[in-house]
PDB file of N, CA and C in Angstrom:
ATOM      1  N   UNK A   1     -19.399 -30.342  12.357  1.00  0.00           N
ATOM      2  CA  UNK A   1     -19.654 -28.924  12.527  1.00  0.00           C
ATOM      3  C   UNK A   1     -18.325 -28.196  12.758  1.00  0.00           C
ATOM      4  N   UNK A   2     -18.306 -27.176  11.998  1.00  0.00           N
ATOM      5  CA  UNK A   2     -17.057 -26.084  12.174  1.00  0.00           C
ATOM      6  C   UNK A   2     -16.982 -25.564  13.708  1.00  0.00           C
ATOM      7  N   UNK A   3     -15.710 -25.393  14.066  1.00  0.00           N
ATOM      8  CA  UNK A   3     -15.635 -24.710  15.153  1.00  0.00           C
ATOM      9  C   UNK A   3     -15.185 -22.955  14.632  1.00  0.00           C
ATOM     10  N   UNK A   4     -15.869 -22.053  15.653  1.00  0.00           N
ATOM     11  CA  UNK A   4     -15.712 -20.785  15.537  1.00  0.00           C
ATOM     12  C   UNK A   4     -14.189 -20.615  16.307  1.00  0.00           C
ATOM     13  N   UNK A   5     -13.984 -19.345  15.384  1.00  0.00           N
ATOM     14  CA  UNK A   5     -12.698 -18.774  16.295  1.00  0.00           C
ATOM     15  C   UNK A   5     -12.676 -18.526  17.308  1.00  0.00           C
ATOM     16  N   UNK A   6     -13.704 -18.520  18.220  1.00  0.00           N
ATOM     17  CA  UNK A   6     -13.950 -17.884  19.749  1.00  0.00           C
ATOM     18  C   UNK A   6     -13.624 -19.212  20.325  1.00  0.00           C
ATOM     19  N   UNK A   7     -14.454 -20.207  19.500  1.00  0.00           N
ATOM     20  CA  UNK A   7     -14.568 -21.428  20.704  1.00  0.00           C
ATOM     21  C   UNK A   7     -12.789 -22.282  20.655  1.00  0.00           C
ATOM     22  N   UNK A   8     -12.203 -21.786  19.063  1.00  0.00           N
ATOM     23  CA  UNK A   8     -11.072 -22.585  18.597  1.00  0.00           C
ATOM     24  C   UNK A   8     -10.426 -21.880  20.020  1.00  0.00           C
ATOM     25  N   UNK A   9     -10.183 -20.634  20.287  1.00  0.00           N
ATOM     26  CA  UNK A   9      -9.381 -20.097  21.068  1.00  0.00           C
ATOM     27  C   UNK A   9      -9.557 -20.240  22.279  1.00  0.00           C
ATOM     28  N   UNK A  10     -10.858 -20.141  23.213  1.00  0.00           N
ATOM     29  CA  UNK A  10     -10.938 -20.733  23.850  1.00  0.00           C
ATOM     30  C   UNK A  10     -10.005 -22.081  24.253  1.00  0.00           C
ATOM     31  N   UNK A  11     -10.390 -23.012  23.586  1.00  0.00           N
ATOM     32  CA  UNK A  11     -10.147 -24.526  23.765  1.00  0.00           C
ATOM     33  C   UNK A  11      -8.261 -24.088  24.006  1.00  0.00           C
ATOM     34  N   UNK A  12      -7.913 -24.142  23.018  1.00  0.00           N
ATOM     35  CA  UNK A  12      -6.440 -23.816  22.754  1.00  0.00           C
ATOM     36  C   UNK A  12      -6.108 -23.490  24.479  1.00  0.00           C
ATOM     37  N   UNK A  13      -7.022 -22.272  24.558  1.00  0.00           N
ATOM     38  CA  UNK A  13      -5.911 -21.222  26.036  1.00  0.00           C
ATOM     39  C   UNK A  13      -6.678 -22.467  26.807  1.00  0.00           C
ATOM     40  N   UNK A  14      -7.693 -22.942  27.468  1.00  0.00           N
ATOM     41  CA  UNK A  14      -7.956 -24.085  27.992  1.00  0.00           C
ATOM     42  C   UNK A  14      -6.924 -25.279  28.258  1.00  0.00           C
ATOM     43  N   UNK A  15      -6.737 -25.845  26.611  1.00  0.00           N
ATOM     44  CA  UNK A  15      -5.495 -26.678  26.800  1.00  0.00           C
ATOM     45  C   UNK A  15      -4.258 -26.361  27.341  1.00  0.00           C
ATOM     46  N   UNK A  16      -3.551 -25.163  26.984  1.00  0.00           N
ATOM     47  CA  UNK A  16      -2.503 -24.871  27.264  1.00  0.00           C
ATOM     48  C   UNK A  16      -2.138 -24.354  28.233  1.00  0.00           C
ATOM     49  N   UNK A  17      -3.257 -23.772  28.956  1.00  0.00           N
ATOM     50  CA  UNK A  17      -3.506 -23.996  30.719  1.00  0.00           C
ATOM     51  C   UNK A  17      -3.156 -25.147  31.253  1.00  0.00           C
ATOM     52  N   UNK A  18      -4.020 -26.118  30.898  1.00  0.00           N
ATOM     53  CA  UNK A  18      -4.234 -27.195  31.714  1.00  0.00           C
ATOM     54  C   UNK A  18      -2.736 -28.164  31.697  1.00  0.00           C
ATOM     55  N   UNK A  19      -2.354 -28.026  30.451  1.00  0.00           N
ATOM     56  CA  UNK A  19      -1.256 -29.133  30.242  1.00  0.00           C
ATOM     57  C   UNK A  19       0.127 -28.240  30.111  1.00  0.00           C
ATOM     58  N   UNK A  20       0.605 -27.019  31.007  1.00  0.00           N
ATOM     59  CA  UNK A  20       1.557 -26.416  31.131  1.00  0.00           C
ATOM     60  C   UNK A  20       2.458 -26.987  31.477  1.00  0.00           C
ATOM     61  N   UNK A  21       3.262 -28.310  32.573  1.00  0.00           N
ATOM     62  CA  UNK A  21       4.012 -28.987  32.947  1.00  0.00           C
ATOM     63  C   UNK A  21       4.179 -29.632  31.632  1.00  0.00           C
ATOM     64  N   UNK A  22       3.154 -30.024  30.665  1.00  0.00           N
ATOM     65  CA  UNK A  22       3.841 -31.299  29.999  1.00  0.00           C
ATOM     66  C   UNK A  22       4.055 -30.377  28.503  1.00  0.00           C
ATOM     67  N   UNK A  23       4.291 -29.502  28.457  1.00  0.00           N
ATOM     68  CA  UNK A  23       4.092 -28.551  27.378  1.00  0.00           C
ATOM     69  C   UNK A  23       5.945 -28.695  27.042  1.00  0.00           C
ATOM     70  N   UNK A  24       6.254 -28.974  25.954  1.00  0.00           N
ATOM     71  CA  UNK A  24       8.088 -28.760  25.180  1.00  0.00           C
ATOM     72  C   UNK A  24       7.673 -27.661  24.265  1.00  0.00           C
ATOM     73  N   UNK A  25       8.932 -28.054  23.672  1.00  0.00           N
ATOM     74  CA  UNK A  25       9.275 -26.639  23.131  1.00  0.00           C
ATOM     75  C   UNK A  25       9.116 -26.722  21.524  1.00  0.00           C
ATOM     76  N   UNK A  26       8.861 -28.233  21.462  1.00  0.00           N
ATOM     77  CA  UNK A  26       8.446 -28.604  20.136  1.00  0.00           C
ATOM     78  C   UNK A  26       6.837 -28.333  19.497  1.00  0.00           C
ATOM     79  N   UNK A  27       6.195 -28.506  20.887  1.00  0.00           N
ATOM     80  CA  UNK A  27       5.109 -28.651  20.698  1.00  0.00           C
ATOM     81  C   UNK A  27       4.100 -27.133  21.164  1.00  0.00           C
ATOM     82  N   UNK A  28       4.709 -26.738  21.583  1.00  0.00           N
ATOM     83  CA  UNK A  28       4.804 -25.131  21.663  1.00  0.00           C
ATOM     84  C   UNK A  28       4.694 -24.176  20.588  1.00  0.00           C
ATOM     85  N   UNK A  29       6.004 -25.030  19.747  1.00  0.00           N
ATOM     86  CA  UNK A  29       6.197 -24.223  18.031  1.00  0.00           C
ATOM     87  C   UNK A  29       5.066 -24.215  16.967  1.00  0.00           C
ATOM     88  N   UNK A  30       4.385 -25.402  17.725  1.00  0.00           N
ATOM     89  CA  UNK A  30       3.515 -25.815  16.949  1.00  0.00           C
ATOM     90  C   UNK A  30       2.290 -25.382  16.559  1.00  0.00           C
ATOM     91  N   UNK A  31       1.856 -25.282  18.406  1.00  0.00           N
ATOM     92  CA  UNK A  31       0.675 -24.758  18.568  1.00  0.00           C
ATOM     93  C   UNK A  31       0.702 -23.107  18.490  1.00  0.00           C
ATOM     94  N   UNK A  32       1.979 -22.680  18.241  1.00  0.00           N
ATOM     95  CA  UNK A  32       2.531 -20.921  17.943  1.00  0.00           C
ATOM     96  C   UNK A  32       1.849 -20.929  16.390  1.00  0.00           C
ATOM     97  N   UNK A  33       2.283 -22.091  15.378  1.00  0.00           N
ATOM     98  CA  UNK A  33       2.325 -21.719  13.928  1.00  0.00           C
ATOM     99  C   UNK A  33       0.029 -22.125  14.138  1.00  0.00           C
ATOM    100  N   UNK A  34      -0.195 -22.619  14.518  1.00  0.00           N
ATOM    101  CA  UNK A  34      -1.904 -22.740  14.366  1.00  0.00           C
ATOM    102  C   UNK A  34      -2.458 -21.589  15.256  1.00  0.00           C
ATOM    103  N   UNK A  35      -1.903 -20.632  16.297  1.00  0.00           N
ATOM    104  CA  UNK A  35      -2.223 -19.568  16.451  1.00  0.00           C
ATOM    105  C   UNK A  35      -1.652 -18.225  15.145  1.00  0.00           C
ATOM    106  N   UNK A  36      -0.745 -18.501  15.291  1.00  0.00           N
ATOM    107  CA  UNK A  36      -0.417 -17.430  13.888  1.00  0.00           C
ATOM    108  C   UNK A  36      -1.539 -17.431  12.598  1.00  0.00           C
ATOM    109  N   UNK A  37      -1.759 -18.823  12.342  1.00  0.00           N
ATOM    110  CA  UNK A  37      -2.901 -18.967  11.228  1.00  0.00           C
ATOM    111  C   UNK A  37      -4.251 -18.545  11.639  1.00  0.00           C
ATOM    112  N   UNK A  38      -4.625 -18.734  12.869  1.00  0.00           N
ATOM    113  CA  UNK A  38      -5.621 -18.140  13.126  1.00  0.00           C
ATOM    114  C   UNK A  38      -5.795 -16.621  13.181  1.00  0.00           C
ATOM    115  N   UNK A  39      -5.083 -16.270  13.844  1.00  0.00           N
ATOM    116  CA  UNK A  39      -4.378 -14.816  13.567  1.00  0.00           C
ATOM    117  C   UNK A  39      -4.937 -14.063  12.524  1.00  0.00           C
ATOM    118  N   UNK A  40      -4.860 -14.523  11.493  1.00  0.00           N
ATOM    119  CA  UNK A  40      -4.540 -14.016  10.352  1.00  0.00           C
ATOM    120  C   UNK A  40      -5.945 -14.437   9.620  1.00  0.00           C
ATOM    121  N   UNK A  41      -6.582 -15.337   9.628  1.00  0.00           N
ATOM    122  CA  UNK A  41      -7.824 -16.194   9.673  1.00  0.00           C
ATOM    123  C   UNK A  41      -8.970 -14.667  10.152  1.00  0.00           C
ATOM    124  N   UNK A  42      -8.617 -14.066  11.776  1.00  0.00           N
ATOM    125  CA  UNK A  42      -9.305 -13.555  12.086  1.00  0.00           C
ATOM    126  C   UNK A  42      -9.093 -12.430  11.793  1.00  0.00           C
ATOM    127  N   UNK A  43      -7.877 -12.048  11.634  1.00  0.00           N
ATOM    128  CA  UNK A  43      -7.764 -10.391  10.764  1.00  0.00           C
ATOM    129  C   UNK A  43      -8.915 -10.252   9.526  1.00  0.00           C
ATOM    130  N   UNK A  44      -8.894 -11.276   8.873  1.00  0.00           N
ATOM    131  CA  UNK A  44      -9.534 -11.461   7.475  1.00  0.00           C
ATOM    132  C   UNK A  44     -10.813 -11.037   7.970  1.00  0.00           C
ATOM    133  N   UNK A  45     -11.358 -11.667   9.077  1.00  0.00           N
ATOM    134  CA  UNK A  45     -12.802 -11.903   9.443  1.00  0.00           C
ATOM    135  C   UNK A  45     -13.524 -10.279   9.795  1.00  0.00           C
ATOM    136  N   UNK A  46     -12.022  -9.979  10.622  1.00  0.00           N
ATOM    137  CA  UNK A  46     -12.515  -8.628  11.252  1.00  0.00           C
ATOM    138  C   UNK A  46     -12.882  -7.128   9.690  1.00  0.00           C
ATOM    139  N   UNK A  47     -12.130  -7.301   9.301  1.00  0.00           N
ATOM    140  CA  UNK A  47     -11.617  -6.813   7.740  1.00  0.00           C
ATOM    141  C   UNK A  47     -13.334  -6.570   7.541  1.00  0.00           C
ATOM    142  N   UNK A  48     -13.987  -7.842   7.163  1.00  0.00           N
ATOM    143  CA  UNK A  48     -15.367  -8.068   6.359  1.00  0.00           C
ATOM    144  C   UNK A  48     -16.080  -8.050   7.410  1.00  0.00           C
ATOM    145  N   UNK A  49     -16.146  -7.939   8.563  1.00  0.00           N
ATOM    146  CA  UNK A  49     -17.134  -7.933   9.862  1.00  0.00           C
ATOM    147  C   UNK A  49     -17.248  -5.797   9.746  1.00  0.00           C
ATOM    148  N   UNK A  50     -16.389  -5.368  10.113  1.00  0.00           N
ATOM    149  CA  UNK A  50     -16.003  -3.779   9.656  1.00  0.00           C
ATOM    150  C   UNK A  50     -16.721  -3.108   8.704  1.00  0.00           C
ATOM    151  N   UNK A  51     -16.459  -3.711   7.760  1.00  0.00           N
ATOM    152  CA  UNK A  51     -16.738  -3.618   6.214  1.00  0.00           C
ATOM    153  C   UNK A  51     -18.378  -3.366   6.071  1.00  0.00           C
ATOM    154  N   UNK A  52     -19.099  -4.474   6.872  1.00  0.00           N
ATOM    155  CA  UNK A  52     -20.529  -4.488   7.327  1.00  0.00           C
ATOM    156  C   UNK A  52     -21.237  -3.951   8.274  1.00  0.00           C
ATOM    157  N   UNK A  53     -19.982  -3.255   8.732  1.00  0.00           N
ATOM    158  CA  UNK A  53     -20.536  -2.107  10.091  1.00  0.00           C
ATOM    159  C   UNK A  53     -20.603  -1.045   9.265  1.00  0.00           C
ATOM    160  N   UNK A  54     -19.712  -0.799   8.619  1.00  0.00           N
ATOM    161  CA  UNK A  54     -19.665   0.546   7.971  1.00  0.00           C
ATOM    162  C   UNK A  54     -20.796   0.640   7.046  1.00  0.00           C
ATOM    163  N   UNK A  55     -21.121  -0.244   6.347  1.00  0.00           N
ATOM    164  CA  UNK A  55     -22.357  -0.200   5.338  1.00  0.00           C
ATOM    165  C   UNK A  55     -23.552   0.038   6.139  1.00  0.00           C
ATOM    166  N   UNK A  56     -23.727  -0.874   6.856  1.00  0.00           N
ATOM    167  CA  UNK A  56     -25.073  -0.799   8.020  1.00  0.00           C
ATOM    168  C   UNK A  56     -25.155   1.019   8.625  1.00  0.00           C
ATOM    169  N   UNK A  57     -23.845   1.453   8.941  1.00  0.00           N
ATOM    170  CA  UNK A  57     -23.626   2.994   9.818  1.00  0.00           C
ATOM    171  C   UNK A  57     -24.077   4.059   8.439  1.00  0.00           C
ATOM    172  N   UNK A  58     -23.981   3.498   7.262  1.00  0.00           N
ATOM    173  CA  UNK A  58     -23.769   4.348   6.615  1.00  0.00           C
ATOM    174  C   UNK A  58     -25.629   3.991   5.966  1.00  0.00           C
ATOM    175  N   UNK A  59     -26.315   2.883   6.161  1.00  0.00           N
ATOM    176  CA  UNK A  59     -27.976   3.028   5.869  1.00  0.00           C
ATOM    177  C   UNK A  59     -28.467   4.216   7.004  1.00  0.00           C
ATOM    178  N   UNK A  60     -27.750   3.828   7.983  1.00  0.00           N
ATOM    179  CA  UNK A  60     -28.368   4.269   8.919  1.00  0.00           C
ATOM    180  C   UNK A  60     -28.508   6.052   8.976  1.00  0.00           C
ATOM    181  N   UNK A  61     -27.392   6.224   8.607  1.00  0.00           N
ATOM    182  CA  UNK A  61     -26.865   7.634   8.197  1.00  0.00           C
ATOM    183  C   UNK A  61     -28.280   8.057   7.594  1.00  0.00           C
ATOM    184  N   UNK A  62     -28.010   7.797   6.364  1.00  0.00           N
ATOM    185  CA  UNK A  62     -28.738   8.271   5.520  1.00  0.00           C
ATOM    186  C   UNK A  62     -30.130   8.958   5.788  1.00  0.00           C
ATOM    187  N   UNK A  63     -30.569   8.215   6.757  1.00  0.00           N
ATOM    188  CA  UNK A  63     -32.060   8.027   7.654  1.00  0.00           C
ATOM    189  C   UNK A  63     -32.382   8.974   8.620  1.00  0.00           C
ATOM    190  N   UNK A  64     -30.910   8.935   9.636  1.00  0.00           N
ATOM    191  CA  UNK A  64     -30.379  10.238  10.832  1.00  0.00           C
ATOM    192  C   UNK A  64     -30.138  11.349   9.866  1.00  0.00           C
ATOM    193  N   UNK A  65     -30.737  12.410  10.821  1.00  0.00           N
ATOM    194  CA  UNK A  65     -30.220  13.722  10.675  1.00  0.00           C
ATOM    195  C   UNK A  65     -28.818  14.001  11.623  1.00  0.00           C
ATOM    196  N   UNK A  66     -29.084  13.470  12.754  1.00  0.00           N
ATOM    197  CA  UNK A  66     -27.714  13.409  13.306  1.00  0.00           C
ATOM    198  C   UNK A  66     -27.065  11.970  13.306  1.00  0.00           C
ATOM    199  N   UNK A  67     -25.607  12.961  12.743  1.00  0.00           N
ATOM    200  CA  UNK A  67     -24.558  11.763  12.989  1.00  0.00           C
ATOM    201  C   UNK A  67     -24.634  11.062  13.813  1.00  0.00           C
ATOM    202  N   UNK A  68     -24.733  11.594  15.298  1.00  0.00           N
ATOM    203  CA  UNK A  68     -23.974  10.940  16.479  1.00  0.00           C
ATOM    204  C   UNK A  68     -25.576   9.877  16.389  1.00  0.00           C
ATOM    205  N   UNK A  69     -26.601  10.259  16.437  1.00  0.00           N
ATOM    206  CA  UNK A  69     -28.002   9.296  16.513  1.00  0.00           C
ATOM    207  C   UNK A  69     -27.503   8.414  15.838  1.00  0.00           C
ATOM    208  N   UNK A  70     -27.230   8.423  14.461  1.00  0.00           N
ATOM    209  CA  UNK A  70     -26.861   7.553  13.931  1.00  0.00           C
ATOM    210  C   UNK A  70     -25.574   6.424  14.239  1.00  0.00           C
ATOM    211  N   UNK A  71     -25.054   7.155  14.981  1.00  0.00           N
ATOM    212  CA  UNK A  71     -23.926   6.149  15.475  1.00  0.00           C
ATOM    213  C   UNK A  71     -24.157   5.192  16.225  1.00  0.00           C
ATOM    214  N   UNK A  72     -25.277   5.833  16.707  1.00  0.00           N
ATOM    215  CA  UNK A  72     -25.255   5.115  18.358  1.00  0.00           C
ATOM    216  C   UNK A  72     -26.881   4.162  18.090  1.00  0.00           C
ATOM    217  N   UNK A  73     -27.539   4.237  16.978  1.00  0.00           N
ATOM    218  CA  UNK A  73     -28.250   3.205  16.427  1.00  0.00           C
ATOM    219  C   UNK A  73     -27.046   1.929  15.790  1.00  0.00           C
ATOM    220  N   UNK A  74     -25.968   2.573  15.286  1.00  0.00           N
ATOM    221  CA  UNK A  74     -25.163   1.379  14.691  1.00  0.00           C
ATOM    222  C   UNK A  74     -24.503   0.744  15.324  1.00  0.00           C
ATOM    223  N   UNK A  75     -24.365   1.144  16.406  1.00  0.00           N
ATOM    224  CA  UNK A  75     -23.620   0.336  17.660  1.00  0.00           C
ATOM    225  C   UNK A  75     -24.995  -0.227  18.340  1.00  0.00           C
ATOM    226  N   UNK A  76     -25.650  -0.323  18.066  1.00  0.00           N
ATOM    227  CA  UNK A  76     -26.843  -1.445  18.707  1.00  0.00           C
ATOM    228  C   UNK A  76     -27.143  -2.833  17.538  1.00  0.00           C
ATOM    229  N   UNK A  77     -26.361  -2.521  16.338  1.00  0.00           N
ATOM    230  CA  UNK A  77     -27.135  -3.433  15.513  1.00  0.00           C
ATOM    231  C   UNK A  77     -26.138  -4.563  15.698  1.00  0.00           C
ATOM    232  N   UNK A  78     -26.179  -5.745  14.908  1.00  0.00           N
ATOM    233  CA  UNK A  78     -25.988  -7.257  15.431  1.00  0.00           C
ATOM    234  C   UNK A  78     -24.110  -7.353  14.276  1.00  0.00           C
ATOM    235  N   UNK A  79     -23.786  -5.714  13.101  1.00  0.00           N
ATOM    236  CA  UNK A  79     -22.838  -6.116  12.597  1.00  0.00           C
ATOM    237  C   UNK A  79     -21.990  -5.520  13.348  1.00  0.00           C
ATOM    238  N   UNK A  80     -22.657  -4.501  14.293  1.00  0.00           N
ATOM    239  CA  UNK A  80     -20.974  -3.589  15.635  1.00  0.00           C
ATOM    240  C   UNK A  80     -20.764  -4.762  16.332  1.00  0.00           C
ATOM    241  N   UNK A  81     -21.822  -5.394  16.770  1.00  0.00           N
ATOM    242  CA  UNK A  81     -21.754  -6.644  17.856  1.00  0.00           C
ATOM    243  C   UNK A  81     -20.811  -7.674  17.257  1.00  0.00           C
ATOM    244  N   UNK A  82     -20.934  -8.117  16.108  1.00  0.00           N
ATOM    245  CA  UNK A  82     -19.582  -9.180  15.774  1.00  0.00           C
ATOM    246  C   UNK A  82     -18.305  -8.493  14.955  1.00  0.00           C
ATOM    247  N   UNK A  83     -18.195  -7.577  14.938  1.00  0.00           N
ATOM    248  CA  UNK A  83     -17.273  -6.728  14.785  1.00  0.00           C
ATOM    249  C   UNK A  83     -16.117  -6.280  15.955  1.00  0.00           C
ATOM    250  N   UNK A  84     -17.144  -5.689  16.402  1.00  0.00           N
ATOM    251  CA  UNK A  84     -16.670  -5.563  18.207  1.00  0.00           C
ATOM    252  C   UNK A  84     -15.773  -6.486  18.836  1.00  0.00           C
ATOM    253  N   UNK A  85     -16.561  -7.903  18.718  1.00  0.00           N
ATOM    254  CA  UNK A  85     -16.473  -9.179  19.449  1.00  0.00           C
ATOM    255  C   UNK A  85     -15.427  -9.749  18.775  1.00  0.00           C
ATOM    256  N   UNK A  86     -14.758  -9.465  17.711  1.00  0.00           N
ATOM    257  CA  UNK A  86     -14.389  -9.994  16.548  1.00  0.00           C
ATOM    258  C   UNK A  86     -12.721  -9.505  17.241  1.00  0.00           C
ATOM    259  N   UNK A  87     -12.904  -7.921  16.882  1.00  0.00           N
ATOM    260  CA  UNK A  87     -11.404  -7.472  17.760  1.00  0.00           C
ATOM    261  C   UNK A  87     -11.307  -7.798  19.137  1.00  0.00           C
ATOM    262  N   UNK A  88     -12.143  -7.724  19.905  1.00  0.00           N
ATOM    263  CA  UNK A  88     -11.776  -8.029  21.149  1.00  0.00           C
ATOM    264  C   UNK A  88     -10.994  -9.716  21.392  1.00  0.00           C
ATOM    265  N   UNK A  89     -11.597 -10.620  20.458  1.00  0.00           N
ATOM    266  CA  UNK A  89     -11.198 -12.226  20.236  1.00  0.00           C
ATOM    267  C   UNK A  89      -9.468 -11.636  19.669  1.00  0.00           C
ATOM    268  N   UNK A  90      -9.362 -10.695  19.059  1.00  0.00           N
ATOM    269  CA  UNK A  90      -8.343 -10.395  18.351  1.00  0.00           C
ATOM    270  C   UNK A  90      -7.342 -10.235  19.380  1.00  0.00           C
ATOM    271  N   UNK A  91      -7.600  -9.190  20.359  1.00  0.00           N
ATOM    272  CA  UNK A  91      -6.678  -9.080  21.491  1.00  0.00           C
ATOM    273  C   UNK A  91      -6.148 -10.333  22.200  1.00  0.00           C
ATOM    274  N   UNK A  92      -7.411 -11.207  22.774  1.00  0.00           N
ATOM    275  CA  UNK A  92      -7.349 -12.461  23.749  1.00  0.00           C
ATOM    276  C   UNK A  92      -6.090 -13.149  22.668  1.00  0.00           C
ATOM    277  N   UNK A  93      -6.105 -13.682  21.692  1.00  0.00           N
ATOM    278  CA  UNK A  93      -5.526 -14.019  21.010  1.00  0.00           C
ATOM    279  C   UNK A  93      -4.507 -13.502  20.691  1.00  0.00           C
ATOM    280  N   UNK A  94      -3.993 -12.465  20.572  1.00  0.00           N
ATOM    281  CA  UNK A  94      -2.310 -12.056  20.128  1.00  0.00           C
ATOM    282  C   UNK A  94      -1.910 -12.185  22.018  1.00  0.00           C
ATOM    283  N   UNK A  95      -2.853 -11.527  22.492  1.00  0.00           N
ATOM    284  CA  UNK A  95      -1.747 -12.364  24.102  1.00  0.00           C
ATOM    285  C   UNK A  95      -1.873 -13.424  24.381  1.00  0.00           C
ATOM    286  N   UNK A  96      -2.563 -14.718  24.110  1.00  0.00           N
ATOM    287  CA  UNK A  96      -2.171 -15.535  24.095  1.00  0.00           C
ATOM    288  C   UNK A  96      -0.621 -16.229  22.843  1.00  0.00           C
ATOM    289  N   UNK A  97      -0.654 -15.466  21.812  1.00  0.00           N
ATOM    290  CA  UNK A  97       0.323 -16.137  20.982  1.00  0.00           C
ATOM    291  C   UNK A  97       1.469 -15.348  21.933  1.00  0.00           C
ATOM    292  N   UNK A  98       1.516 -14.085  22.618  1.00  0.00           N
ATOM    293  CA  UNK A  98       2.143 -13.538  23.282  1.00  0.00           C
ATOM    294  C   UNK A  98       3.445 -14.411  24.400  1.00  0.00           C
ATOM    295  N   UNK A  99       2.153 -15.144  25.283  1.00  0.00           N
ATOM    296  CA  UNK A  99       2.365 -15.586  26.143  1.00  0.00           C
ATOM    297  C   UNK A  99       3.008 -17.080  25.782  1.00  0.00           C
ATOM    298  N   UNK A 100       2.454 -17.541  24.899  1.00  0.00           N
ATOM    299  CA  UNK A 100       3.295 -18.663  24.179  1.00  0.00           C
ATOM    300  C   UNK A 100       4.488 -18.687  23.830  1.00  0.00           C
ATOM    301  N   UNK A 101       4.914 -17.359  23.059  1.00  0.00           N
ATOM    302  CA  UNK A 101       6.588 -17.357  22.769  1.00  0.00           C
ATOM    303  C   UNK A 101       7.201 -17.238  23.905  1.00  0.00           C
ATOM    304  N   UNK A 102       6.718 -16.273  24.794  1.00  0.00           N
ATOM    305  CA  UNK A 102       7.592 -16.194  26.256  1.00  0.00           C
ATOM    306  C   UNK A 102       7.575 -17.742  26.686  1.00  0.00           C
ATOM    307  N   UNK A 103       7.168 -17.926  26.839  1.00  0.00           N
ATOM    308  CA  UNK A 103       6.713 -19.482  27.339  1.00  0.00           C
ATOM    309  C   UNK A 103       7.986 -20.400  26.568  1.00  0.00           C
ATOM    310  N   UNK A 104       7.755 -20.339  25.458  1.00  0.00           N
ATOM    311  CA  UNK A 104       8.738 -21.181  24.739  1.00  0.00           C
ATOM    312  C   UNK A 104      10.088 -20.793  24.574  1.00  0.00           C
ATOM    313  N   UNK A 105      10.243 -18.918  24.959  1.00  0.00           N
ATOM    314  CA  UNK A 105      11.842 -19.049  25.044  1.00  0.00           C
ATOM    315  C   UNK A 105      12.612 -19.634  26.487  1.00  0.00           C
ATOM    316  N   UNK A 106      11.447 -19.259  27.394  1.00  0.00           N
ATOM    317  CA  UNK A 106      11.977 -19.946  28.798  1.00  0.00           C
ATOM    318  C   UNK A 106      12.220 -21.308  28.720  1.00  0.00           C
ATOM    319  N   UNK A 107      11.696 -21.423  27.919  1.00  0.00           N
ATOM    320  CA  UNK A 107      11.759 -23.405  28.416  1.00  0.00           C
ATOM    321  C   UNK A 107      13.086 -24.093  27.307  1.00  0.00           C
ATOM    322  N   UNK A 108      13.091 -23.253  26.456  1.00  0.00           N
ATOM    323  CA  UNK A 108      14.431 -23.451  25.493  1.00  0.00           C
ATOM    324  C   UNK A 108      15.576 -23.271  26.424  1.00  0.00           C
ATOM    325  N   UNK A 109      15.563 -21.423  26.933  1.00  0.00           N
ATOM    326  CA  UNK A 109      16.565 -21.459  27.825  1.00  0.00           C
ATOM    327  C   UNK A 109      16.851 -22.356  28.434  1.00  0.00           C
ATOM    328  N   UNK A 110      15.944 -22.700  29.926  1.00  0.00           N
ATOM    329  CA  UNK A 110      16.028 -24.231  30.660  1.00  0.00           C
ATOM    330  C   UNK A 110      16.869 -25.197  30.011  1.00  0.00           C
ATOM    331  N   UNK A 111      16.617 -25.554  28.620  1.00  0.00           N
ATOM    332  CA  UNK A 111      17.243 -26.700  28.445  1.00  0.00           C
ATOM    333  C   UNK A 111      18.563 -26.441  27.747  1.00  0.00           C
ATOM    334  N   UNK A 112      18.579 -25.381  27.396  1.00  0.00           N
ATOM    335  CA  UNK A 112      19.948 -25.202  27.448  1.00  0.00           C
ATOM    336  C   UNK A 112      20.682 -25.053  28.363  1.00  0.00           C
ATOM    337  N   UNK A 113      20.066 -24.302  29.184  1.00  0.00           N
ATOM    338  CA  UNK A 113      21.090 -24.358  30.669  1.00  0.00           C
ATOM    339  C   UNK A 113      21.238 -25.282  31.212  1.00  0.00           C
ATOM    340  N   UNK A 114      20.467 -26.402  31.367  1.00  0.00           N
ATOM    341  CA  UNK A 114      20.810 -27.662  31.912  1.00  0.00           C
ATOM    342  C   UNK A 114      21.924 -27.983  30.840  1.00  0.00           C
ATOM    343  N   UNK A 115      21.352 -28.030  29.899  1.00  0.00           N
ATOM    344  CA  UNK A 115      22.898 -28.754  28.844  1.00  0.00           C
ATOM    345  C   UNK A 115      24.109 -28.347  29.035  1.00  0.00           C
ATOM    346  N   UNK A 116      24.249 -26.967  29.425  1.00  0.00           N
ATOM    347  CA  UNK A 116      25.620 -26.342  29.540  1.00  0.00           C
ATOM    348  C   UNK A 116      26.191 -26.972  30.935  1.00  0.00           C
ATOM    349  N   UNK A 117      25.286 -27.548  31.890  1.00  0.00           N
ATOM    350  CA  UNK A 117      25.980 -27.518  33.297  1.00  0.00           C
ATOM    351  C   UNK A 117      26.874 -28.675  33.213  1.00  0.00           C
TER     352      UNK A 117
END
């Protein structure tokens, strides 16, 4: 079974919690380039999640005499909900790739500074 982007990310910030002491700078780079892909994985997702809000807002339209009724029926239906959920995963995720590079320039530094002493 496929794992979803919620649960992939999850796990990831999970791991990289848990195993922060034993975390280099190699392996850091690493898990930077499989967040970047996801990244980009979920841009795609959000793109066509959108795409299906707008179609759904725009049946709905058609139906409402008022806009705003109509809006606020389309924000109840199940394509705002993974749309929604979709950017918000979007945020958790660029601060986590966030927090990763910081992460990995400190620990580069470190070892350079030890090297220099």
């Amino acid at each position: 079974m496929e794992k979803s982007i919620r649960e992939i990310i999850s796990e990831t910030s999970d791991e990289l919690r848990k195993n922060i002491d034993l975390l280099d700078p190699i392996t850091g780079a690493k898990k930077l380039v499989e967040l970047s892909s996801l990244f980009s994985s979920l841009n795609r997702y959000i793109a066509e999640a959108e795409g299906k809000y707008k179609e759904r807002l725009k049946e709905i339209r058609e139906t409402e005499t008022s806009a705003t009724n109509a809006k606020i029926k389309a924000e109840a239906t199940q394509e705002y909900k993974l749309w929604i959920g979709a950017k918000y995963e979007k945020e958790a995720l660029l601060e986590l790739i966030r927090s990763l590079k910081y992460f990995n320039r400190a620990v580069s530094e470190d070892i350079l500074n030890q090297r220099n002493q």
